[in-house]
Each structure stands twice: as C-alpha cells, then as structure tokens.
Protein backbone atom coordinates (compact mmCIF):
# COMPACT_ATOMS: atom_id res chain seq x y z
CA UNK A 1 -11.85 41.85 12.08
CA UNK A 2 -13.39 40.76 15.27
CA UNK A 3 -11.15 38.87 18.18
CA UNK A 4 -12.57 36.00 17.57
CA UNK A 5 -12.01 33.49 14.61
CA UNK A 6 -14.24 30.32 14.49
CA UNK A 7 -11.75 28.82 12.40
CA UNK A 8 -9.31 28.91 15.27
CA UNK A 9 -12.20 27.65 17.90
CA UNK A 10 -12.72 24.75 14.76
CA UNK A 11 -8.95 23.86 14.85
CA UNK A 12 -8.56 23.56 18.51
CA UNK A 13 -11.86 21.18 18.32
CA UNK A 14 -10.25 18.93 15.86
CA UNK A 15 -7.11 18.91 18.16
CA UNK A 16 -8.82 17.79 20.65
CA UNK A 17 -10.84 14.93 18.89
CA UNK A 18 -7.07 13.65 17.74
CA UNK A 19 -5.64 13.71 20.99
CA UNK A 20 -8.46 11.62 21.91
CA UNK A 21 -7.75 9.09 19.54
CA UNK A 22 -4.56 6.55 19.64
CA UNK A 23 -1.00 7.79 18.83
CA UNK A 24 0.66 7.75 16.64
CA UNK A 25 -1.56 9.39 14.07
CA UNK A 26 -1.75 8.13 10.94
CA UNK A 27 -3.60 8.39 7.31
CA UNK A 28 -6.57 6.10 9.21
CA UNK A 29 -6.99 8.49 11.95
CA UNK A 30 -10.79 9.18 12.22
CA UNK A 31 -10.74 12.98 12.74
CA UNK A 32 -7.28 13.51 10.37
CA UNK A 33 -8.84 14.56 7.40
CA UNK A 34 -10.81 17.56 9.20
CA UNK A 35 -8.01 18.43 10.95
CA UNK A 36 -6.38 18.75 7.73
CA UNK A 37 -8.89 20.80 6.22
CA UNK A 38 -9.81 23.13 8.72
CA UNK A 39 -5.85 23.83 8.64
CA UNK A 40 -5.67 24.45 5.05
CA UNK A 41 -8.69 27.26 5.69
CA UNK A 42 -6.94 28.86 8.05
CA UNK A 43 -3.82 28.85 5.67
CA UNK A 44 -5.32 30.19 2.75
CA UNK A 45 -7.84 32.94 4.36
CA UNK A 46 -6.95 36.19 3.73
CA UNK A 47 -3.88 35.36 0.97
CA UNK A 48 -3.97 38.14 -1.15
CA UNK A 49 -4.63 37.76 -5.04
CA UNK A 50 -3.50 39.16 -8.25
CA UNK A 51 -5.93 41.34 -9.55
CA UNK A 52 -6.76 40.17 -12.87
CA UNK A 53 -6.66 36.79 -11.18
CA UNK A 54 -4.71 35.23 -13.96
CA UNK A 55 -3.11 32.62 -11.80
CA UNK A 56 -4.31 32.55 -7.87
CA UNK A 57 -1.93 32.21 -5.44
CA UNK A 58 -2.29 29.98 -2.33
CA UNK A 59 0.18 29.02 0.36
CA UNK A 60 2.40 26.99 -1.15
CA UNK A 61 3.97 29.66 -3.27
CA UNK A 62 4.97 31.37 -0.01
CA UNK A 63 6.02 28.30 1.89
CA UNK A 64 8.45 27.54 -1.14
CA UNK A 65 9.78 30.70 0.04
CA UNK A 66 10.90 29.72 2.92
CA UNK A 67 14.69 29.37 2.23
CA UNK A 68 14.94 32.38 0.56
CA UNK A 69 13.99 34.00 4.00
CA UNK A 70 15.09 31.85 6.75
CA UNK A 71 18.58 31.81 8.87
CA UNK A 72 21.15 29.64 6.92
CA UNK A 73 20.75 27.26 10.09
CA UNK A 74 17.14 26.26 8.56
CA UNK A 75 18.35 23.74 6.63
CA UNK A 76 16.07 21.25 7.64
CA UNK A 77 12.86 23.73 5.79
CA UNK A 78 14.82 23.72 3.53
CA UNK A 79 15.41 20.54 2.97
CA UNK A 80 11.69 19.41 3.36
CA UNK A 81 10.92 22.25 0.30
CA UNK A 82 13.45 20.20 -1.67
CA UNK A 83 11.53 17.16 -0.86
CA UNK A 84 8.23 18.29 -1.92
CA UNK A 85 9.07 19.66 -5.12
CA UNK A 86 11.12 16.73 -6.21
CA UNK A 87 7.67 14.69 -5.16
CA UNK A 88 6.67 12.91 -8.46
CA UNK A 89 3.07 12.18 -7.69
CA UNK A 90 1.68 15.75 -6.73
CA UNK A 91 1.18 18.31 -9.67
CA UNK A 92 -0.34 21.16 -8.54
CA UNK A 93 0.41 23.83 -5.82
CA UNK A 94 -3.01 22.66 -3.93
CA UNK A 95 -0.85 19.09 -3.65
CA UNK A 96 2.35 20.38 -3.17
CA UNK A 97 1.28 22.15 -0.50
CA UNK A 98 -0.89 19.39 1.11
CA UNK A 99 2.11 17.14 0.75
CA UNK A 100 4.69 20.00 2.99
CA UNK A 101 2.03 19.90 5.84
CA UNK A 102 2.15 16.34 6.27
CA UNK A 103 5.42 15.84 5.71
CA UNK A 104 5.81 18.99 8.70
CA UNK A 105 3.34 16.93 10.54
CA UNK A 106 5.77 14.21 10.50
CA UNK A 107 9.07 15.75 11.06
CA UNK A 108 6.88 18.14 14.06
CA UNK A 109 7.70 21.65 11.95
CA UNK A 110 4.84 22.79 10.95
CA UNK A 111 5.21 25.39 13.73
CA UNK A 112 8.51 26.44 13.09
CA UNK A 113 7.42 27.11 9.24
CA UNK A 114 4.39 28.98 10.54
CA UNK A 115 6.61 31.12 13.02
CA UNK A 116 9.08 32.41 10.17
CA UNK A 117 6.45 33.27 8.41
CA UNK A 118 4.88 35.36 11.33
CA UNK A 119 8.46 37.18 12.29
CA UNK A 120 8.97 37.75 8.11
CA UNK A 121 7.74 41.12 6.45
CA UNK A 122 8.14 40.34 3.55
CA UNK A 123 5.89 37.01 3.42
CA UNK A 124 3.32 38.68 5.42
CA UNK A 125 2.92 40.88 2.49
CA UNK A 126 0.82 37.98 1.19
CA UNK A 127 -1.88 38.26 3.92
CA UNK A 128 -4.53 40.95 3.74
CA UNK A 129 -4.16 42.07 7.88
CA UNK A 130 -8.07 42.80 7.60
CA UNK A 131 -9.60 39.23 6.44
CA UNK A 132 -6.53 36.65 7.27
CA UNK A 133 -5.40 34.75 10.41
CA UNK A 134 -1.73 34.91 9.57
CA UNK A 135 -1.80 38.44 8.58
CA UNK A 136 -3.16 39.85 11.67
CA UNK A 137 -0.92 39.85 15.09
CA UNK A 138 -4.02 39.07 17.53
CA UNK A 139 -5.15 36.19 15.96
CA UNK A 140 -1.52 34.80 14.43
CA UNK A 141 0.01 34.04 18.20
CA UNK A 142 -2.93 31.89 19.04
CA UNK A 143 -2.97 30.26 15.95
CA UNK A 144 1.35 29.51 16.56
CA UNK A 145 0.35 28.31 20.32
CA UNK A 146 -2.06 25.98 18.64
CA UNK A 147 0.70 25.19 15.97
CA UNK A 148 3.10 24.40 19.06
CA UNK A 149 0.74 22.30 20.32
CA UNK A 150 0.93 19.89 17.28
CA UNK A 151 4.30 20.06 17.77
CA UNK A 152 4.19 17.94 20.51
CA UNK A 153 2.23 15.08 19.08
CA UNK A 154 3.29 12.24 17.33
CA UNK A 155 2.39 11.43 13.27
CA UNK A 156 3.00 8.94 11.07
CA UNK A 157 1.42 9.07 7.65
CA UNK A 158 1.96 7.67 4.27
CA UNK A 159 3.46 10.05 2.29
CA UNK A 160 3.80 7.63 -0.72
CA UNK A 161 -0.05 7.76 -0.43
CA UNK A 162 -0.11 11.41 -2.16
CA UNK A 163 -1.24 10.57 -5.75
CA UNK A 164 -4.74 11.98 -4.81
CA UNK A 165 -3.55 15.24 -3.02
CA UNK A 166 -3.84 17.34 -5.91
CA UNK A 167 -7.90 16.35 -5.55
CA UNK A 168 -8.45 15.86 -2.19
CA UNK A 169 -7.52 15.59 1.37
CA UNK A 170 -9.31 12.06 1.54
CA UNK A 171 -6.61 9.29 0.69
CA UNK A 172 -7.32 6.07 -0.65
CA UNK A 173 -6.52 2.66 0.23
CA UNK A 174 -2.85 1.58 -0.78
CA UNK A 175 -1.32 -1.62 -0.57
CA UNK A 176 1.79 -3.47 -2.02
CA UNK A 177 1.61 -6.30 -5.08
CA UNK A 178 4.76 -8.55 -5.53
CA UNK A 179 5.09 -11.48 -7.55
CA UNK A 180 7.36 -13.33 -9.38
CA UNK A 181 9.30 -12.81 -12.62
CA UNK A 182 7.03 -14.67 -15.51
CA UNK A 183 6.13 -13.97 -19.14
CA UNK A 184 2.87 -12.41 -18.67
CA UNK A 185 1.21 -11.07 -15.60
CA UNK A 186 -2.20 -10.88 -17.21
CA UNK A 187 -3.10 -7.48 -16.47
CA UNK A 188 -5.00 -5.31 -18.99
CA UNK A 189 -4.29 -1.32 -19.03
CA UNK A 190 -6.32 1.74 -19.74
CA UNK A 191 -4.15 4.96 -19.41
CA UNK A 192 -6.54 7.74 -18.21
CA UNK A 193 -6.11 11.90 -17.20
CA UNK A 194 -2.13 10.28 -16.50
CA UNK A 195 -3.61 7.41 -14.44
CA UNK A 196 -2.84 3.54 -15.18
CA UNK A 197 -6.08 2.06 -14.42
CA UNK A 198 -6.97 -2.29 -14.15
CA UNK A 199 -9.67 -3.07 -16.56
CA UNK A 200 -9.32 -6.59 -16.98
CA UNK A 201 -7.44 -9.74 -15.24
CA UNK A 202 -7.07 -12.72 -17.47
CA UNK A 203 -8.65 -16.25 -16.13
CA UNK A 204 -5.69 -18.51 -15.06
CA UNK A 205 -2.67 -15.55 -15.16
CA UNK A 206 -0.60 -14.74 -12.96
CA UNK A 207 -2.34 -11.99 -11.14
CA UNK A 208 -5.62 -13.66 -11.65
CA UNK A 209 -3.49 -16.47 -9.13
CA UNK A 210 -2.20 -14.33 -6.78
CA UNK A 211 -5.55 -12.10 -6.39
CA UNK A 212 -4.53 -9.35 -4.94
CA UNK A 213 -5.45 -6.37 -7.88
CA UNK A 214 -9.20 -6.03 -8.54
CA UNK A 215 -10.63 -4.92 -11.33
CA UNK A 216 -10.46 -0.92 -10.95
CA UNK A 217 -7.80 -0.39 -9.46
CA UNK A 218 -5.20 2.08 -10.40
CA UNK A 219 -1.03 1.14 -10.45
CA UNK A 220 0.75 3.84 -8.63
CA UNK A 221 4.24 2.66 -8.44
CA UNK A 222 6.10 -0.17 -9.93
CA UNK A 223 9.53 -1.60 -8.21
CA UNK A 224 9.53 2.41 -6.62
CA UNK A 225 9.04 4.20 -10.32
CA UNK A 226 5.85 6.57 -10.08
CA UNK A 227 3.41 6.10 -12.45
CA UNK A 228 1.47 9.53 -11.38
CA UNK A 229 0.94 11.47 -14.38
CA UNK A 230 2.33 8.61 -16.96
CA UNK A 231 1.57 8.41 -21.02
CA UNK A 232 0.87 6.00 -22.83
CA UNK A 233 2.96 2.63 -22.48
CA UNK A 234 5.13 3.61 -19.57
CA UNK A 235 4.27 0.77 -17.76
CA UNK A 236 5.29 -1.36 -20.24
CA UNK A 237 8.52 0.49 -20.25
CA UNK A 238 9.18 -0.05 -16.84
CA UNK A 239 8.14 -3.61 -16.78
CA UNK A 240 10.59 -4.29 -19.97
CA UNK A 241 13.38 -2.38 -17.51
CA UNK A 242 12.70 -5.06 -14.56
CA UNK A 243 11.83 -8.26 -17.03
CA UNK A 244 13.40 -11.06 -15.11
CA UNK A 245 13.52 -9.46 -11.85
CA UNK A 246 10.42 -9.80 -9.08
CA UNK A 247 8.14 -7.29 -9.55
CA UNK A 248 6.22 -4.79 -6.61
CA UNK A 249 3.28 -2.93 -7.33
CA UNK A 250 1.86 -0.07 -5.19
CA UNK A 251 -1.95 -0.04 -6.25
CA UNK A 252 -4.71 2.21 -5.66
CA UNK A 253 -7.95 0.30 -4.11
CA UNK A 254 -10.89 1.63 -6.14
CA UNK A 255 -12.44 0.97 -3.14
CA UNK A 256 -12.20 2.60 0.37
CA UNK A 257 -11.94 1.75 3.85
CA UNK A 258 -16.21 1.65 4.26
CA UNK A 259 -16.29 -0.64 1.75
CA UNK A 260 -17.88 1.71 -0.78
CA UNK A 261 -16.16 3.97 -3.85
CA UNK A 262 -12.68 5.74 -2.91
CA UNK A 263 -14.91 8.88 -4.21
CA UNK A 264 -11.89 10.66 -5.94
CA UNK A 265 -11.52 8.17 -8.82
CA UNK A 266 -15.72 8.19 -9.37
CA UNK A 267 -15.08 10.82 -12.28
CA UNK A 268 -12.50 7.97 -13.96
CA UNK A 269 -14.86 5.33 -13.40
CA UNK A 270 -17.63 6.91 -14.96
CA UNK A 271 -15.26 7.85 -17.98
CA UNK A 272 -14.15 4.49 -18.36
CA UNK A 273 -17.29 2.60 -18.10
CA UNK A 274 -18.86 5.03 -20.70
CA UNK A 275 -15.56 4.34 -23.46
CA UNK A 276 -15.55 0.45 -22.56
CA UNK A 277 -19.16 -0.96 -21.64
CA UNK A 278 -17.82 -4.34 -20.87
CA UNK A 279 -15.92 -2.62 -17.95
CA UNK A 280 -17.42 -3.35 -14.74
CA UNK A 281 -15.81 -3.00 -11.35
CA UNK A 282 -14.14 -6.30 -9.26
CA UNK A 283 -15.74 -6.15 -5.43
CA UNK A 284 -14.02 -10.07 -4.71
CA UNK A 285 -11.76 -12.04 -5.78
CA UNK A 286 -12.96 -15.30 -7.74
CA UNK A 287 -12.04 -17.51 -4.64
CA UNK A 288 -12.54 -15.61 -1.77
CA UNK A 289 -11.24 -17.69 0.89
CA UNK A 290 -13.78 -18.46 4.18
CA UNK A 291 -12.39 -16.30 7.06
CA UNK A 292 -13.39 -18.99 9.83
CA UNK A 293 -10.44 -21.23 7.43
CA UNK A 294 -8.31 -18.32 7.26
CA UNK A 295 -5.89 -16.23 9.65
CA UNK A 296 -4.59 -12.81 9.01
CA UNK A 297 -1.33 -12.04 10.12
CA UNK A 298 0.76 -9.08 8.88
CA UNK A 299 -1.89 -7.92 6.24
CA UNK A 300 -1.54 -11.45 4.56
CA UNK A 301 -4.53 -14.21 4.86
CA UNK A 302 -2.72 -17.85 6.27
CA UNK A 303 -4.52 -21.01 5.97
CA UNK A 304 -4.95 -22.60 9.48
CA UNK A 305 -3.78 -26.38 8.36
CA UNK A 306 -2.20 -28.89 10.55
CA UNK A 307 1.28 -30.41 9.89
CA UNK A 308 1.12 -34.26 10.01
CA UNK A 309 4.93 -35.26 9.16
CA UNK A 310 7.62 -35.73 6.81
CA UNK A 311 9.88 -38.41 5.26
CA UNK A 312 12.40 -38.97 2.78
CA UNK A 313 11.63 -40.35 0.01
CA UNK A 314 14.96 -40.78 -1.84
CA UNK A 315 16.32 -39.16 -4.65
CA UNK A 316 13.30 -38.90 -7.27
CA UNK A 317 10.68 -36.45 -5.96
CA UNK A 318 8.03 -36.81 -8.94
CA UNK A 319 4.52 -36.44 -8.44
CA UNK A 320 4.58 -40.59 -8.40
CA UNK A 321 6.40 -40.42 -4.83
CA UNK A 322 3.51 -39.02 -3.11
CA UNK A 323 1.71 -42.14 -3.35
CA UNK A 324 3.84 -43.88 -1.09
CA UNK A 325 5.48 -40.67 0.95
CA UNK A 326 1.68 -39.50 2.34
CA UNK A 327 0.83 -43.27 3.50
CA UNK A 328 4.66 -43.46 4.95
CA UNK A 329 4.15 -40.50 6.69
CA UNK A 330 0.44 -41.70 8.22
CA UNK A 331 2.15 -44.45 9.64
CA UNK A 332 4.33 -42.69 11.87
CA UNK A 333 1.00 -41.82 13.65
CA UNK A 334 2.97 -38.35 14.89
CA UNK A 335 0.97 -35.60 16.84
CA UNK A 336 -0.82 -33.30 14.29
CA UNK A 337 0.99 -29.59 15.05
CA UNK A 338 -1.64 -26.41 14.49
CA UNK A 339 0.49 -24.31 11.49
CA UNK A 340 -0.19 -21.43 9.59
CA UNK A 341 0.27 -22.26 6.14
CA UNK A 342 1.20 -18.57 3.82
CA UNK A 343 1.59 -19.59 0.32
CA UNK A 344 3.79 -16.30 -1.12
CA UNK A 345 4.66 -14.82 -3.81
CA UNK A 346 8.20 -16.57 -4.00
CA UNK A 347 8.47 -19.26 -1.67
CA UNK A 348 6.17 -21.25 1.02
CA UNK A 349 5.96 -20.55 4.81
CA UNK A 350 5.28 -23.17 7.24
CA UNK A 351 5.02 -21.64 11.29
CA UNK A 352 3.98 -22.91 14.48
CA UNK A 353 0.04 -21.22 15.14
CA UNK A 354 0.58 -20.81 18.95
CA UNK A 355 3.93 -18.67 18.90
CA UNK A 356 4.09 -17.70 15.39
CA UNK A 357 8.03 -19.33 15.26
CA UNK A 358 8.69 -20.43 11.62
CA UNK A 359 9.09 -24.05 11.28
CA UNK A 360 10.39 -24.17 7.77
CA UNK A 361 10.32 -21.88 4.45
CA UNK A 362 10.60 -23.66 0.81
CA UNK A 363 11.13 -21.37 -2.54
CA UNK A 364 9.75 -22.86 -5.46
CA UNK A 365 12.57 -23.12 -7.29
CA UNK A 366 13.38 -26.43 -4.49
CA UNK A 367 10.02 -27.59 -4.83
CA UNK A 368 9.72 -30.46 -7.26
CA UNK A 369 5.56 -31.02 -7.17
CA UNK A 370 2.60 -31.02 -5.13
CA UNK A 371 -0.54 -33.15 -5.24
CA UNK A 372 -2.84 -35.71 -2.85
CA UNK A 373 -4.10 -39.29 -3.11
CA UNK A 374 -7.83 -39.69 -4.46
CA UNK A 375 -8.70 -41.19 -1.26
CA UNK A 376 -7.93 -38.69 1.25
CA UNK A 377 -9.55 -35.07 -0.06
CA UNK A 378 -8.52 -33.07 2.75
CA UNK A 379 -4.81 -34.26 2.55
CA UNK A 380 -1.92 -33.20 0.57
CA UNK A 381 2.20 -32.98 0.31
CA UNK A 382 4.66 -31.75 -1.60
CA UNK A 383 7.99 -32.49 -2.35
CA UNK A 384 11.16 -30.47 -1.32
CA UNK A 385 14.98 -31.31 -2.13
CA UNK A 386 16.90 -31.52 1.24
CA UNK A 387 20.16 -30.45 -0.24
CA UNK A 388 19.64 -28.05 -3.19
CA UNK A 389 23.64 -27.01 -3.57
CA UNK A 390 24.35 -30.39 -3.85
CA UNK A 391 22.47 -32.23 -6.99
CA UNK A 392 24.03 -35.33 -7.08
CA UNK A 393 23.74 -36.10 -3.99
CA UNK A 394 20.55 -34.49 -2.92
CA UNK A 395 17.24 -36.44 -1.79
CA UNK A 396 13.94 -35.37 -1.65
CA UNK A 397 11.31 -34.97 1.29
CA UNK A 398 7.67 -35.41 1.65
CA UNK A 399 5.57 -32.81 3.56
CA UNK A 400 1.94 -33.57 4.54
CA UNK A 401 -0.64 -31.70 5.49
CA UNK A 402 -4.08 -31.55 6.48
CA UNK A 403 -6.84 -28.86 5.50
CA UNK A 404 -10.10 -28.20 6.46
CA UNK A 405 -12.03 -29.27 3.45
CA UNK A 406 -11.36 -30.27 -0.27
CA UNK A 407 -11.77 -27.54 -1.17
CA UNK A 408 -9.41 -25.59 0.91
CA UNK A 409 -6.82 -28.61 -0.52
CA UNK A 410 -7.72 -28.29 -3.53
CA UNK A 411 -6.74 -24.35 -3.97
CA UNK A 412 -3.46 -24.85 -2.14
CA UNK A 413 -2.76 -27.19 -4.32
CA UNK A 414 -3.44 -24.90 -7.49
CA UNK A 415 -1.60 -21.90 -6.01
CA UNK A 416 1.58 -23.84 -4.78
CA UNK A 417 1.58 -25.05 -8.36
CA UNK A 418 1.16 -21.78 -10.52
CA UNK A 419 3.88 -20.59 -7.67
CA UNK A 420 6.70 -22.96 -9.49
CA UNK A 421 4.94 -22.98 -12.89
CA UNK A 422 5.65 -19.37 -13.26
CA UNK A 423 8.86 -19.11 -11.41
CA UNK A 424 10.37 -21.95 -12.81
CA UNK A 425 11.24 -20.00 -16.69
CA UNK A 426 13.42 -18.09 -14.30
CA UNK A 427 15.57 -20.42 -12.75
C-alpha cells in the first residue's frame, strides 16, 4: 500500500475548511457533513469481512468493543457505548455508529477511541494491514495526529437530531411544537416504514392556529418519548398518557435549510402521495405573516405593535368594557411605547422593542376577552384580572394596542382568542 492515502490528504482538507468556519461547530456547519463522511471512509476501509458475507461488519461492531478492551479507568468510552446503544432513534449499526462519532465529537474522544484501537491486537484483527488506514502503522499515526487535532476543537451538535442517521449523514431541519392541553389538536396521521408522518391539518384546530407543523412533516418526539420506529397508534398512546398536560412536539421539517426537499424522506413522500392522491405537501402557512410587520427573536416571529395604555375598568371585564376602556385609555393621550408583541402557546408577552426588558406577561387562563371598536381597525385591547388569587375582590384592566394594519389586528385578535378558547376546558 503506497505512503500516501488521499483519504488522509481529503480529511486534513475538510479540517481545514472547518477551522475556517465559526466555532463552535454545529449540525449547520457548511463543510460538517464532508467531514463526516470522508471520516466514516477512512473508518470502514480495509475492515475485514466474513466470507460468505452473511452479515458485513463495519466499525461499529468494533467500537462497541471498546470496554471489553480498555483500562477499567475508561469509563467515560464506556459510558458513551452505553449511550449509543440505549439511543432509541438509530437502528442500524451504520447509525449507531454515526451517532458514537458525534457524540465523540462532542465530548473531544474520538481520538482517544481511535488510539485504543491502534495500541489493541486484538481489534486490529479487524483491519486487513494491506488495504486499511487503521490497520497499517505508517498511515494509522498520521491519521491519530489528525484525530488529535479534532481534539482540540470545539462541537456542538444535535444529537436528538439522529432519526435520519441510519440513512444519511445529511440531517434535517428540527424544531420544537408546544401547545396547550385541548380536546383535539387537529392533526391527521399516516404511520409509514416506523415514521409518524402530517398529512392533513384541520381548518380552525388547534395546530391549524398555532401554525407551526406543515403538511409533511414527520413527529419525532412527543413530551421526550421517541416516536422513531413506532406502530400503529403510538402516538395516540402517548397523547392519551399526557391528556391534560401541555404538549411538545419535536418535528421533522419535510423541508431543508435551501428551502427545497430534506432529500431523505423523498422515498416516503413519493409512497405517500401514490397511497393518498389528495396528499400534497404544505410550503406556508395559511397566514404567513409580512416580515417588514414581524420581528424574530429567539426562533419565534413578534409582532412590532405599539403599547398605547391601560386602565381599570372595574370588576366586570366582558367584551362590553372595551367600548369604554379603549376610548378611556385614548384620552390619557400617553406616549405610544415600541413593544414586541409574542402571542404563545400559553400565555401573552408584552416587552419593551429597544432593550428587549419584559413589560408584562398574561396566561390565558387571566384573560377574560379581546376585541376592538368598529371605528378604529388598527386598534385593539384585551382584558386582564389584576388580582387573580383574589376573586372577590379582583378588578379587571384594559390593555390597548396599536398594529400596523387591520389585518395584522385582526389575526391577533383570532389567535389571542383560540389561545383561551382552547385552554380554558383546562382550567
């Protein structure tokens, strides 16, 4: 085997291009997934195989190895095995593996796992010396220096975003759903290949509301329970386990990062749009909101809205009130304040737009309605009790507001009302 390895001049290249890039290093990194790839070559070159080939071997059945090997000191290989084969969401020894080298890339041992395999007989026995990296002493050390080298930099990936390992090294886009307890969230479920995909959301439910899922996507998680490899109903099991209780989704975007197809799931899609020919993937959400209106902060999009005033209002706070508590408030003529407005899953956040300090927060459960006078479109208020541990005596305020159009008021109106509409079953 020649001195040279162009899989080791590769690696070093895709070093390089990371170093280049910001730190930490995470699942967005541009050059990751190469890096990744050309490190899984060089892992699985040269592994020997059986030789009827009834099951291949690749590198994770030696890495699992590890412990049986290592000084008792090694716990913490040990320890990281554990973790990978207690990992719900990859099947296969192709993802189990994938999932030990990031999790090594995390915890910066992927070159102490690569060394005790270099100093151990016995696992070498898995590398023909003639065609591998690891099996052969000239090329192993400079494939350890370049291991050492990792060492020294700083990652921080997802490893809850492993659902797709088992198929590929690209990941797709992940992001959290929560909402509140209610009867029905309005999402319709096609179990595919052990995947819980989104076919439908239902006009005026709860998720349709909160849009957040599109059409397509896949539910990974729900309140931390995998849903990688689940049959038939076991999302309704675990819903019926949390009913009552606020619920967190970790979806799957069917699409990626460009914009385009997360290309994994394209086999799925294909499957399911040939067994249901209604199905057709979501790209927006019904009301897209107009960025220029818009502000995001912490992944979430706040309305830019400015805060006019309260008042009191006594001790009724019925829809009826607002009639006199938005003219009560005009009349104070007080300086409009520039607010981010975030209208959440569970409550409603008022903060100050220069310095991001939070002025007030309201759960629906204290909010007793929401509305504007015909005459003023781009107005509206609702109603909070001041003293919610205290009934009897408790009075009522009356927030206004200001958006940037009717419409704007309009949908803040609709969401801050389907907020204590569906909460309120709960209380």
């Amino acid at each position: 085997m020649s001195a040279k390895e162009p899989l080791l001049g590769t690696l070093k290249v895709c070093i390089l291009n990371l170093q280049g890039s910001s730190s930490p290093y995470t699942d967005t990194s541009p050059h990751l997934q190469s890096f990744c790839e050309v490190l899984e070559m060089i892992l699985r070159k040269g592994i020997k195989q059986p030789v009827l080939g009834f099951k291949r071997k690749d590198y994770w059945h030696w890495l699992e190895q590890l412990p049986q090997v290592t000084h008792p000191s090694m716990t913490l290989l040990s320890m990281m095995i554990e973790k990978t084969n207690s990992c719900e969401k990859v099947l296969t020894a192709q993802g189990r593996g994938r999932y030990f080298l990031r999790l090594a890339l995390n915890r910066k041992l992927l070159a102490v796992a690569v060394k005790q395999l270099i100093r151990s007989s016995r696992l070498l026995e898995w590398y023909d010396p003639m065609t591998s990296i690891l099996g052969n002493e000239d090329l192993s050390e400079p494939f350890l220096s370049l291991m050492l080298v990792v060492t020294e930099m700083n990652f921080s990936l997802d490893l809850q975003n492993s659902s797709f390992l088992d198929e590929s090294w690209q990941l797709p886009v992940c992001l959290t759903y929560e909402t509140v307890p209610c009867r029905e969230l309005g999402m319709v479920l096609r179990y595919l290949d052990g995947r819980i995909f989104i076919v439908n959301v239902l006009p005026q439910s709860q998720a349709a509301v909160d849009e957040v899922v599109l059409v397509g996507d896949v539910i990974d998680e729900i309140n931390g329970s995998s849903l990688r490899n689940a049959c038939n109903g076991q999302a309704g099991t675990v819903l019926q386990k949390y009913k009552g209780k606020p619920l967190s989704f970790r979806l799957i975007r069917w699409k990626w990062h460009d914009g385009g197809m997360y290309k994994p799931l394209l086999p799925y899609l294909k499957i399911l749009q040939e067994k249901i020919p209604s199905f057709q993937l979501q790209h927006e959400h019904t009301h897209k909101e107009k960025k220029e209106d818009r502000c995001l902060q912490g992944g979430r999009l706040l309305y830019n809205l400015r805060y006019l005033g309260h008042v009191n209002v006594g001790k009724y706070g019925s829809k009826e009130v607002l009639d006199q508590g938005i003219p009560m408030v005009l009349e104070k003529h007080l300086p409009r304040q520039e607010v981010l407005f975030d209208v959440k899953e569970t409550e409603v956040v008022v903060q100050e737009k220069a310095a991001s300090k939070v002025l007030f927060r309201y759960s629906y459960t204290d909010i007793s309605c929401v509305g504007r006078r015909l005459d003023s479109n781009n107005l509206f208020a609702f109603c909070s009790v001041v003293s919610p541990e205290s009934s009897e005596q408790s009075t009522f305020d009356c927030l206004v507001f200001e958006s940037n159009t009717e419409d704007e008021s309009e949908e803040i109106i609709r969401r801050i009302a389907a907020g204590f509409k569906h909460t309120e079953w709960f209380v």
